[in-house]
Protein backbone atom coordinates (compact mmCIF):
# COMPACT_ATOMS: atom_id res chain seq x y z
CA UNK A 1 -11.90 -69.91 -15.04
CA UNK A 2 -9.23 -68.74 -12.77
CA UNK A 3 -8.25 -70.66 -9.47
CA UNK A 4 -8.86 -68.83 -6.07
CA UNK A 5 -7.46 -68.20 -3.36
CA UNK A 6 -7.98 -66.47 -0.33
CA UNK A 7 -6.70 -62.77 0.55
CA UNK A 8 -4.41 -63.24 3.08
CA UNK A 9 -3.54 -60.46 6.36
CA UNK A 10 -2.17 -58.20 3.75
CA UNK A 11 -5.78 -56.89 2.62
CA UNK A 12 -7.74 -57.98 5.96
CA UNK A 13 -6.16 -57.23 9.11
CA UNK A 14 -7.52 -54.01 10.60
CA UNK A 15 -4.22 -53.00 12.14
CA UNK A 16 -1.88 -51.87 9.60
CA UNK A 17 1.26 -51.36 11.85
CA UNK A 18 0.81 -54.97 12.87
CA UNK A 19 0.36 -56.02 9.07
CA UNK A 20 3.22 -53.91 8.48
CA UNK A 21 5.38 -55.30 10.78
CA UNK A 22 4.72 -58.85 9.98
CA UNK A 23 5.71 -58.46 6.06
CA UNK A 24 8.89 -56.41 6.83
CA UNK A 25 10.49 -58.01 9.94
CA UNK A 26 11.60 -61.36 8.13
CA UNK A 27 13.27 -58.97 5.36
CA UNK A 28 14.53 -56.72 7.97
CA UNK A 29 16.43 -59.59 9.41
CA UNK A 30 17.55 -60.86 5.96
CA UNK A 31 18.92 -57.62 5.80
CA UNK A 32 20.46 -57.57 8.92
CA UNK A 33 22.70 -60.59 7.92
CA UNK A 34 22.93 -59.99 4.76
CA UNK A 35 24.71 -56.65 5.80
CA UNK A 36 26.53 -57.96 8.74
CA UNK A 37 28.13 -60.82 5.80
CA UNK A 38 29.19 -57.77 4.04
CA UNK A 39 30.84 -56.45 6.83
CA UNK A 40 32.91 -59.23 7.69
CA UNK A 41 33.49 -60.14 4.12
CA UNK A 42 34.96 -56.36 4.02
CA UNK A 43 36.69 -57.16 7.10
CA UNK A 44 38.32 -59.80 5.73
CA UNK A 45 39.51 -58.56 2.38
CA UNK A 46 40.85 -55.59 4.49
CA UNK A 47 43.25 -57.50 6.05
CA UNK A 48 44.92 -57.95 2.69
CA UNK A 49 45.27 -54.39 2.01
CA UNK A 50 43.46 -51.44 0.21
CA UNK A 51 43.79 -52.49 -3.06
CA UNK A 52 42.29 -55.45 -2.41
CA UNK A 53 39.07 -53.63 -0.70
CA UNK A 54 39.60 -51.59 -3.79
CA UNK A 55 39.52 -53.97 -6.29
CA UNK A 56 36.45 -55.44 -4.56
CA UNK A 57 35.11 -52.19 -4.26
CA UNK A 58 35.00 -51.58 -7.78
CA UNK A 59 34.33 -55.21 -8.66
CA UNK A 60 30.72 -55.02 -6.76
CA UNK A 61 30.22 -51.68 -9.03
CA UNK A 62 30.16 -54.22 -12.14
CA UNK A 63 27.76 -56.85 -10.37
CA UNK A 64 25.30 -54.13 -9.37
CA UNK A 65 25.35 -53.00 -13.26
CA UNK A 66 24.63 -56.64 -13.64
CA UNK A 67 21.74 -56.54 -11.91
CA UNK A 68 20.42 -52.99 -13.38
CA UNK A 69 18.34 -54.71 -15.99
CA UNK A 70 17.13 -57.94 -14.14
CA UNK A 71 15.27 -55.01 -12.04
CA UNK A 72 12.77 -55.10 -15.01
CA UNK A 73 11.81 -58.72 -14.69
CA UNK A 74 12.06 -58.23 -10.39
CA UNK A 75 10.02 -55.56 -10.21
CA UNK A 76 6.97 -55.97 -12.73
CA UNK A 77 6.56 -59.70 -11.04
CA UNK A 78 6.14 -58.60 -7.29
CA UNK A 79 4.12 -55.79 -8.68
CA UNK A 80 1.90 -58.03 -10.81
CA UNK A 81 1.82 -61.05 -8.79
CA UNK A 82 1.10 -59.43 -5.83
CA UNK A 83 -1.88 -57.47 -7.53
CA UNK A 84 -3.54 -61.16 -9.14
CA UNK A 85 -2.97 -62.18 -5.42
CA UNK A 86 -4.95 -59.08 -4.08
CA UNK A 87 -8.05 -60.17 -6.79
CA UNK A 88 -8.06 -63.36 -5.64
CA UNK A 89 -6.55 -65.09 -9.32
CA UNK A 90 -4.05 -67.41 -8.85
CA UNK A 91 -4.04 -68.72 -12.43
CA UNK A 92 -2.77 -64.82 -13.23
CA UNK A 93 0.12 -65.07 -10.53
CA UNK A 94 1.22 -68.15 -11.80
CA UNK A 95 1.64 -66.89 -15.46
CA UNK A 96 3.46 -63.74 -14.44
CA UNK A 97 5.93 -65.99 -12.55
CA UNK A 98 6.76 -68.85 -15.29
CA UNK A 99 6.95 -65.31 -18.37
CA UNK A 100 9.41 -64.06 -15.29
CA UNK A 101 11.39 -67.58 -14.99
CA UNK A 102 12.21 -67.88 -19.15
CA UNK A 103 12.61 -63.79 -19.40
CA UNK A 104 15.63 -64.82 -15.91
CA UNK A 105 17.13 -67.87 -18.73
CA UNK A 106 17.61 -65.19 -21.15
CA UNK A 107 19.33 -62.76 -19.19
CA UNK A 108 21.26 -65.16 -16.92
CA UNK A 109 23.31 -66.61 -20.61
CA UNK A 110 23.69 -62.46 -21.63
CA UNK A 111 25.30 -61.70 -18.37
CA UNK A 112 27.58 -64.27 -17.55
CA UNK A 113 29.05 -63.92 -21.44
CA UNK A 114 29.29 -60.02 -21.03
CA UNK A 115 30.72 -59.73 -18.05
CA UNK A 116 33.13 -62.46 -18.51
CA UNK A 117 34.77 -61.02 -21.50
CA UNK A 118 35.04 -56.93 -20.60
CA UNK A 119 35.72 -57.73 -16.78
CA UNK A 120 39.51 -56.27 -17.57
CA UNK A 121 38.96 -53.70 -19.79
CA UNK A 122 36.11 -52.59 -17.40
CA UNK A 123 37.97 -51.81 -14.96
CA UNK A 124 40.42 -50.10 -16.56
CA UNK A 125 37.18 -47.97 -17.61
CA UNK A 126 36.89 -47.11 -13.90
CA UNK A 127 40.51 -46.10 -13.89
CA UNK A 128 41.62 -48.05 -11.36
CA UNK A 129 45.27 -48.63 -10.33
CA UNK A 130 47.17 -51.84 -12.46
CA UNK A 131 47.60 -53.36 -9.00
CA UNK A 132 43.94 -53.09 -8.28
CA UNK A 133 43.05 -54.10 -11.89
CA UNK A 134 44.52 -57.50 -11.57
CA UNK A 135 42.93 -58.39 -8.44
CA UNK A 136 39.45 -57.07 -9.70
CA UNK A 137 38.99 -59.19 -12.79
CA UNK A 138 38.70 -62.48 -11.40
CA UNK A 139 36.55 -60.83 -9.01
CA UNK A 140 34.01 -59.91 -11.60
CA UNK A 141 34.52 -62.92 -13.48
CA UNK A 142 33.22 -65.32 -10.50
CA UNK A 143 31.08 -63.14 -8.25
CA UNK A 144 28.83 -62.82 -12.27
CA UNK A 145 28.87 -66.93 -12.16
CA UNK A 146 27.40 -66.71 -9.05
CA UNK A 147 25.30 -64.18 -10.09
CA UNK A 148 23.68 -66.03 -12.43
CA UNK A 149 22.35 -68.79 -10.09
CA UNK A 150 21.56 -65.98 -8.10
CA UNK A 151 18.91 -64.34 -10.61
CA UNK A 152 16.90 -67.20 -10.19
CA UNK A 153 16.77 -67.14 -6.21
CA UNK A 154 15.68 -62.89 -6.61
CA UNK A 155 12.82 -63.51 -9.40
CA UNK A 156 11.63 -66.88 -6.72
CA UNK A 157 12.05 -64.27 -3.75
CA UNK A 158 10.50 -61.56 -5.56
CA UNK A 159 7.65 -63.70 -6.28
CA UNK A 160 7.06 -65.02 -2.88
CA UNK A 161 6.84 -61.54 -1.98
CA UNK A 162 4.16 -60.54 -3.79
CA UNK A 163 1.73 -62.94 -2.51
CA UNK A 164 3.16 -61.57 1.08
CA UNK A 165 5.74 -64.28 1.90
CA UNK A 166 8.76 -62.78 3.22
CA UNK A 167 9.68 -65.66 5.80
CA UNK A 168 10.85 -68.10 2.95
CA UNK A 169 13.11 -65.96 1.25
CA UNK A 170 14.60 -64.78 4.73
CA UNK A 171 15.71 -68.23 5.62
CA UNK A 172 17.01 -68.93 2.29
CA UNK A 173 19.33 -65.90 2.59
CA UNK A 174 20.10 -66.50 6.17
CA UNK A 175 21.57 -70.32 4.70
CA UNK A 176 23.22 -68.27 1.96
CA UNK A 177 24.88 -65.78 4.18
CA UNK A 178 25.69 -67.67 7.58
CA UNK A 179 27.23 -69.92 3.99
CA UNK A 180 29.21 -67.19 2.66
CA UNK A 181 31.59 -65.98 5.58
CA UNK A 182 32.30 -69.67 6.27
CA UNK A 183 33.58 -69.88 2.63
CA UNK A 184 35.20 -66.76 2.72
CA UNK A 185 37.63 -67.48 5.39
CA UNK A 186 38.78 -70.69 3.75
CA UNK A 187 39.04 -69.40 0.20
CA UNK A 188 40.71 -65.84 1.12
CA UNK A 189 42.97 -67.38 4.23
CA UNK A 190 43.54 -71.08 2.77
CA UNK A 191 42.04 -72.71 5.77
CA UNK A 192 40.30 -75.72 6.25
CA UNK A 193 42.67 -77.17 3.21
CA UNK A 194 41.36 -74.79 0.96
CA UNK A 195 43.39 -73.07 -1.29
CA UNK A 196 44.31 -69.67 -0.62
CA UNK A 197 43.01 -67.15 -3.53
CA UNK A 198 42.81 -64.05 -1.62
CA UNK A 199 40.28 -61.64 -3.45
CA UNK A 200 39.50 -64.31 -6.05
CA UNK A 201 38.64 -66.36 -2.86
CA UNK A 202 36.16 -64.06 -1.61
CA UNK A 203 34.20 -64.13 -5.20
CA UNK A 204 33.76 -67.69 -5.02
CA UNK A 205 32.75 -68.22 -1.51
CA UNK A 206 29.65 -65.88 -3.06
CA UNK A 207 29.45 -67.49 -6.34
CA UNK A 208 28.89 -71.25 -4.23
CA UNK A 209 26.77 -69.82 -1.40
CA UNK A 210 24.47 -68.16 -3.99
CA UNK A 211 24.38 -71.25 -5.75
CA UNK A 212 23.34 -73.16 -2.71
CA UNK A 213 20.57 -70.64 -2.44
CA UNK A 214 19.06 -71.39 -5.67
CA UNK A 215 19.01 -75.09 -5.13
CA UNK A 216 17.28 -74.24 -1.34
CA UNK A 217 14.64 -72.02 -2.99
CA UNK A 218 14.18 -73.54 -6.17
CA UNK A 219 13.07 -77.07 -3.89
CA UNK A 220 10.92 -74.74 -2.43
CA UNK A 221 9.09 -72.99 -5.67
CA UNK A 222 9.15 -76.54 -7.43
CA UNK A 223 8.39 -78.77 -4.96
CA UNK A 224 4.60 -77.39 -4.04
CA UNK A 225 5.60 -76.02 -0.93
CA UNK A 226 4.90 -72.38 -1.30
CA UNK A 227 1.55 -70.46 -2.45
CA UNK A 228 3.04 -70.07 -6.02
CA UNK A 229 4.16 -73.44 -7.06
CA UNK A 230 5.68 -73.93 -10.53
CA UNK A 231 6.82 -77.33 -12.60
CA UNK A 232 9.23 -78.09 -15.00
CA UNK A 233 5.92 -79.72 -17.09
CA UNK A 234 4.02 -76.70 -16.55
CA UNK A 235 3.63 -74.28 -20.25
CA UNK A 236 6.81 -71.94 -20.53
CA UNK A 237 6.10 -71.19 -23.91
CA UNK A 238 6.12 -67.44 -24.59
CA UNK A 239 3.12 -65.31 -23.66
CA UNK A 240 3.07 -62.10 -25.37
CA UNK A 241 0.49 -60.33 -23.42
CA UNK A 242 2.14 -61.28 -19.97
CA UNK A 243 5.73 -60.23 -21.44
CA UNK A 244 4.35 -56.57 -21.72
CA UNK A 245 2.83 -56.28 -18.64
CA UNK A 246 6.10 -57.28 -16.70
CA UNK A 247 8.53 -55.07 -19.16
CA UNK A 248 5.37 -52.40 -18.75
CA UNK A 249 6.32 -52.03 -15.03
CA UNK A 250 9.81 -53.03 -15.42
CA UNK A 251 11.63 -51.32 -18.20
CA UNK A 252 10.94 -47.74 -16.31
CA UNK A 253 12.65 -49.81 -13.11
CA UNK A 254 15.80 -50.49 -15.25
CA UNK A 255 15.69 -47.02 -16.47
CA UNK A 256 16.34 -46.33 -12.56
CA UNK A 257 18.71 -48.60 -12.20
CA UNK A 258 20.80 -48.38 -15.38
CA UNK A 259 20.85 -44.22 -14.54
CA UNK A 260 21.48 -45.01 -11.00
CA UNK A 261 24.59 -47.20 -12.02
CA UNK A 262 26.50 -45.51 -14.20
CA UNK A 263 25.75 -42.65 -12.17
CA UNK A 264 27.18 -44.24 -9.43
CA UNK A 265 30.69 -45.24 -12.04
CA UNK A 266 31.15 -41.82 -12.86
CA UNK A 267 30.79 -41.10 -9.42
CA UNK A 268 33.27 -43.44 -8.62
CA UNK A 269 35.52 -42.32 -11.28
CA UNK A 270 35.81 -39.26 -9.42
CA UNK A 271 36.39 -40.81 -6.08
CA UNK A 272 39.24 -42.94 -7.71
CA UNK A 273 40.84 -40.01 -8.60
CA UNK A 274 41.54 -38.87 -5.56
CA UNK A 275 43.76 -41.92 -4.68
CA UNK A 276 43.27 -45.78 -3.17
CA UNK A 277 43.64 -44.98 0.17
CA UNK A 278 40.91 -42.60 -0.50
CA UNK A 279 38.53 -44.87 -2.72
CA UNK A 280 39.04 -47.38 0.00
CA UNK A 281 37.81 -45.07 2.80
CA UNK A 282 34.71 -44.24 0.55
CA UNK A 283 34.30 -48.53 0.52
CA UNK A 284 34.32 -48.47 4.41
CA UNK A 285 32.42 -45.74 4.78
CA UNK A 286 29.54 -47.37 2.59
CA UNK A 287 30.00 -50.98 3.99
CA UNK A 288 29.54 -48.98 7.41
CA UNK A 289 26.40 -46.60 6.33
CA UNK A 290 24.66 -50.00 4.88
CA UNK A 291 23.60 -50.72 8.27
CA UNK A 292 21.06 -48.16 8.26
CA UNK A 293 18.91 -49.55 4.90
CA UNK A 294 18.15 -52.82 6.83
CA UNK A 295 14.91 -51.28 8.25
CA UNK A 296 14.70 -48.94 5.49
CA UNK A 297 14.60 -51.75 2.62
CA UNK A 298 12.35 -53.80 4.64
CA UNK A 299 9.74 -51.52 5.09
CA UNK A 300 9.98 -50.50 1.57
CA UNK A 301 9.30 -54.58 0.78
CA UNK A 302 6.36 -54.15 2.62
CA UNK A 303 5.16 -51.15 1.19
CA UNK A 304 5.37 -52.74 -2.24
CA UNK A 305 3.51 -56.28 -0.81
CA UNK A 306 0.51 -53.76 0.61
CA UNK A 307 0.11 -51.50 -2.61
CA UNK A 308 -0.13 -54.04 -4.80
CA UNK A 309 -2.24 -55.78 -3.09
CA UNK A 310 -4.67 -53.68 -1.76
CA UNK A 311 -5.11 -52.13 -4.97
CA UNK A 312 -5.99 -55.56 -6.63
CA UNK A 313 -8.43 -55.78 -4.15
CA UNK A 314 -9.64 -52.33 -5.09
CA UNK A 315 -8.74 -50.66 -1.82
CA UNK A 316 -6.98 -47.93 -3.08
CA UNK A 317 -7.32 -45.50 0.04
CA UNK A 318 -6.01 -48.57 2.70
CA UNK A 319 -2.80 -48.80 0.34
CA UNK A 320 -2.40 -45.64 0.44
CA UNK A 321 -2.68 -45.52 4.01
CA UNK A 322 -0.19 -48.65 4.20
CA UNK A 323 2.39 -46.62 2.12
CA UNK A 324 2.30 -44.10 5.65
CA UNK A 325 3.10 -46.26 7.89
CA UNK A 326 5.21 -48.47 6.60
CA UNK A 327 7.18 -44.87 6.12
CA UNK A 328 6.81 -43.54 9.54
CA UNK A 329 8.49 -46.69 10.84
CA UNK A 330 10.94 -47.09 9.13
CA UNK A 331 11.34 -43.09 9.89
CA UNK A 332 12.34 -43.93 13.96
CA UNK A 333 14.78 -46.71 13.07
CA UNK A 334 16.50 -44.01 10.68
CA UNK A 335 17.13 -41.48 13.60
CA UNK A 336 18.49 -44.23 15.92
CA UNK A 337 21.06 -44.85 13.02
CA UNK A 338 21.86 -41.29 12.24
CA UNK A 339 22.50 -40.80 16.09
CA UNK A 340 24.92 -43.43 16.04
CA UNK A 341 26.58 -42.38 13.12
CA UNK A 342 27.01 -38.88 13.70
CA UNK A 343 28.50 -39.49 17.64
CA UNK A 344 30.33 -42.92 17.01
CA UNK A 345 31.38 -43.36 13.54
CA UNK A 346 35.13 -44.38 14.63
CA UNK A 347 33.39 -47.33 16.09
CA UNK A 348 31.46 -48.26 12.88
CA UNK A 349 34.67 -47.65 10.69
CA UNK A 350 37.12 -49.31 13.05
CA UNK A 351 35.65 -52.75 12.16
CA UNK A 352 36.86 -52.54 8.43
CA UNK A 353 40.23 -51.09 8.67
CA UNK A 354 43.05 -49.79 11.00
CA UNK A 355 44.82 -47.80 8.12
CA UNK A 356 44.74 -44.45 10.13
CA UNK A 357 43.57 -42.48 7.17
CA UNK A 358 41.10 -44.43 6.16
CA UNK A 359 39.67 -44.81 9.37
CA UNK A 360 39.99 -40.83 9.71
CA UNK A 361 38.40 -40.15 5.75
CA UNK A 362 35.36 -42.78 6.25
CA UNK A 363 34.55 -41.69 9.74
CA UNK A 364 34.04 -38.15 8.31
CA UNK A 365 32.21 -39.13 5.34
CA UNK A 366 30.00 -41.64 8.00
CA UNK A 367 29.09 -38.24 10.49
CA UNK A 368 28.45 -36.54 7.34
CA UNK A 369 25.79 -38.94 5.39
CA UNK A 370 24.34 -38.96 9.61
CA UNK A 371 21.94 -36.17 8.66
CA UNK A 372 20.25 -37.62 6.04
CA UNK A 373 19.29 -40.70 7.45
CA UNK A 374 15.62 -40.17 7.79
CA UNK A 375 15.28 -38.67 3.90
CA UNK A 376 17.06 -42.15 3.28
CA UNK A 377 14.34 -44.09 4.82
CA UNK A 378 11.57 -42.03 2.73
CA UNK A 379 13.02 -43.00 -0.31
CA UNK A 380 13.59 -46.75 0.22
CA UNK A 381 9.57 -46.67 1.38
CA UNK A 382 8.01 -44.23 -0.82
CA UNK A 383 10.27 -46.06 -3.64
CA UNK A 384 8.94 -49.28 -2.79
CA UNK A 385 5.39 -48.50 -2.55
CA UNK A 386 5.14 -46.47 -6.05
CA UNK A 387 6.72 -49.80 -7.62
CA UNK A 388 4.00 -51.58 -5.98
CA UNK A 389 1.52 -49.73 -7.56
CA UNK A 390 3.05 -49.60 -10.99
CA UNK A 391 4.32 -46.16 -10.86
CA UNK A 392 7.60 -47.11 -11.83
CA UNK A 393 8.04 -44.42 -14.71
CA UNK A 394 8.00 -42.13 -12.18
CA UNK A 395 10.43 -43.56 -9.90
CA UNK A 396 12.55 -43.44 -12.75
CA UNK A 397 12.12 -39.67 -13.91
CA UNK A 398 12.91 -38.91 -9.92
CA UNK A 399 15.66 -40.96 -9.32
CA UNK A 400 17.40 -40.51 -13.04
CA UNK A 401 17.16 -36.77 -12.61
CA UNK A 402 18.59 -36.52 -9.00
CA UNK A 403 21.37 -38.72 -9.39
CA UNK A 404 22.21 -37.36 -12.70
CA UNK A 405 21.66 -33.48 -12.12
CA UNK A 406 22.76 -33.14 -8.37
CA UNK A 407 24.72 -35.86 -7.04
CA UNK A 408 27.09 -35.85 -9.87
CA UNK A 409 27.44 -32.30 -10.53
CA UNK A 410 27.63 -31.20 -7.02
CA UNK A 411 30.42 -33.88 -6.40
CA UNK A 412 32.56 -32.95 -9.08
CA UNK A 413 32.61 -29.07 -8.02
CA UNK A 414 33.34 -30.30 -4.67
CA UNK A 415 36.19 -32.57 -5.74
CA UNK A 416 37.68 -30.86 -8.54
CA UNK A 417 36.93 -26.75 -7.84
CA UNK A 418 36.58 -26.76 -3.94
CA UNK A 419 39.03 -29.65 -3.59
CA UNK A 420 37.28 -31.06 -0.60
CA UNK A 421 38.24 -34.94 -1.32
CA UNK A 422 35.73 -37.21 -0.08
CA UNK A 423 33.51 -34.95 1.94
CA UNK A 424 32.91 -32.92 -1.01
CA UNK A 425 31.60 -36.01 -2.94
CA UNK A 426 29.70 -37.43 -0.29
CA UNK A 427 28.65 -33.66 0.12
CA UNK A 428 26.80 -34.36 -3.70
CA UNK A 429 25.53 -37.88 -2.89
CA UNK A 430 23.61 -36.08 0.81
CA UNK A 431 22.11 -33.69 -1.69
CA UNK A 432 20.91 -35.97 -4.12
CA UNK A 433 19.33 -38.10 -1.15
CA UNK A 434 17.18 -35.16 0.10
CA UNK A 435 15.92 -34.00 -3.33
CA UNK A 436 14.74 -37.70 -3.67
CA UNK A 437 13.06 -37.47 -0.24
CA UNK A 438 11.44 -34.51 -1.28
CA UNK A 439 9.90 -35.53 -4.69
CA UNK A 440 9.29 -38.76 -3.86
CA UNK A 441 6.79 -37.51 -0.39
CA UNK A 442 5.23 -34.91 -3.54
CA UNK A 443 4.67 -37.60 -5.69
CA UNK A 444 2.84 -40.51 -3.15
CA UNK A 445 1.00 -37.49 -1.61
CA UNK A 446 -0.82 -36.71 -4.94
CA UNK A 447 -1.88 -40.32 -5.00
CA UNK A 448 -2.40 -40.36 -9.08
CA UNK A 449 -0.61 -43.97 -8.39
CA UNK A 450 -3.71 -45.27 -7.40
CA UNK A 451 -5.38 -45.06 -10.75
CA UNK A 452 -2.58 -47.19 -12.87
CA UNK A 453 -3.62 -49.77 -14.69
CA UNK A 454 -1.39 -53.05 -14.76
């Protein structure tokens, strides 16, 4: 018989914007430094020129491919921990996280061997400058060691969230990023008697503070101090049944992310073209624009958290519900940001680099990607709350589609027939954000979400 334990505030509290608020301000925060490490990391690379924010530019393309298929392990375990949680069965939560924790072993030996023998020849892919080349593949090569110590610490966060703890993974990744900076400045500068690796420096300040954050949270999942507590004597053996349920939910969520990545490297093929200088004001003028997902991804966190939940507790109408609000939060904090962005962007931009170009090319493409702010917002939410409820194949179809269709082919008639530069391929990636927005509110609306069975 199955172990149980009680629903927490996620399926009881009467007040949803309070409920709300309460699972996405801890990841909001996370966000907030996680963003603002970013930032300075930038910031410091910058100082070493634009091919180095070039070669890390490209470099982080490669880890986010890394991650593309680790999305099908992340997502099917909040989704189906967080729905055993809802119906009360702990003994079903548990079982979803130890299939996740082999299925992470697996992947974590694929990666790091990958990765560690086409980092070179991968970048050439991207067509990057020999200059930037050379700087980029020790990048890869160490940011994907950290990486893999870093799987871990996602599937443990991922699974924390799904029973509605967000506080534990915040403070692991406020350790890992107060961490990271620290590192950076000795490993890129040579201070503190560390040797001075510039670019190479800035990987492995992330490969050790991820590292760090897998021996914080692993304490944590293994030392019966959180509400899903695993041990190394506890049965790991395969589980066929469980297997298919997370790769059920989480194959269509690598779908999305494998189409949304090499998307994104063709899309950055045709940004390289146009230069370094250029490609490097694109870099800014993301590492600047990532300041408005904080809210966005944490209310999408939440959204996931009260789905699933709620509709293992066979409230299918309050998840719904949840899905709203959580969207018409994080809907104010995206005008505030758009405001900013479209009156100050030189003050955003300025932070990163004082190359006058570059500062003139990503404040451009910043007051530009101002407008769609609040379509931005909708899709992190509505996202989020259709992978809570298992509707991932959707999430795929929109996302694959949009990226693939619009954002790409709109960019590359700006670029190469209109010869706009970098407005007219930010001009592609604004149009792919509001189709998203759009089919995305179409698809929640209809609610056939609610119906999936896990």
């Amino acid at each position: 018989m199955a172990r149980k334990i009680d629903k927490n505030l996620v399926t009881k509290s009467e007040n949803l914007t309070k409920t709300v608020w309460i699972l996405a301000w801890p990841v909001i925060v996370e966000m907030v430094l996680m963003t603002f490490v970013g930032i300075v990391d930038m910031a410091m690379v910058g100082q070493l020129g634009p091919a180095s924010i070039a070669s890390v530019g490209l470099g982080n393309q490669f880890v986010m491919l890394a991650t593309t298929a680790f999305a099908a392990i992340r997502t099917g375990t909040t989704a189906l921990v967080a729905r055993h949680f809802g119906a009360e069965d702990s003994d079903g939560a548990h079982q979803i996280a130890r299939q996740s924790v082999i299925m992470t072993i697996a992947l974590a030996i694929v990666t790091l061997i990958i990765f560690y023998i086409f980092a070179e020849s991968g970048m050439r892919l991207l067509g990057a400058e020999e200059e930037v080349v050379q700087l980029g593949i020790w990048y890869i090569r160490l940011r994907t060691f950290g990486l893999v110590f870093h799987y871990f610490t996602m599937i443990f966060t991922s699974t924390l969230r799904g029973v509605g703890d967000t506080r534990t993974p915040m403070v692991v990744n406020i350790i890992i990023n107060i961490l990271n900076p620290i590192l950076n400045y000795g490993f890129i500068f040579g201070n503190f008697g560390l040797p001075q690796l510039g670019v190479a420096g800035a990987a492995l300040a992330t490969a050790l503070a991820q590292i760090v954050g897998f021996l914080i949270i692993g304490k944590v999942i293994f030392g019966g101090k959180s509400l899903i507590t695993l041990k190394l004597k506890d049965d790991y053996r395969y589980h066929k049944e469980s297997i298919k349920r997370i790769l059920n939910i989480g194959l269509p969520a690598m779908g999305e992310q494998v189409a949304m990545r090499i998307a994104q490297i063709i899309f950055t093929m045709i940004l390289t073209s146009l230069g370094t200088v250029t490609y490097a004001a694109h870099q800014v003028a993301i590492r600047a624009e990532s300041i408005s997902f904080m809210p966005g991804w944490g209310f999408g966190v939440a959204a996931t958290t009260l789905i699933g939940q709620n509709l293992g507790a066979l409230k299918p109408e309050r998840a719904q519900k949840s899905g709203y609000v959580a969207r018409n939060m994080a809907l104010t904090f995206a005008i505030i940001m758009g405001v900013l962005f479209f009156f100050f962007p030189e003050h955003f931009v300025h932070f990163f680099s004082d190359d006058p170009e570059v500062v003139r090319q990503a404040a451009m493409a910043l007051r530009l990607v101002a407008i769609a702010q609040p379509s931005m917002a909708i899709n992190l939410v509505l996202a989020g709350a259709l992978r809570g409820a298992g509707d991932t194949r959707w999430v795929t179809y929109i996302t694959g589609i949009s990226v693939w269709v619009v954002r790409l082919s709109i960019a590359a008639y700006c670029v190469f027939v209109l010869d706009l530069g970098l407005l007219g391929a930010w001009m592609g990636m604004l149009a792919d954000i509001f189709v998203r927005s759009i089919a995305f509110s179409i698809r929640y609306a209809r609610g056939k979400w609610k119906t999936i069975e896990v």
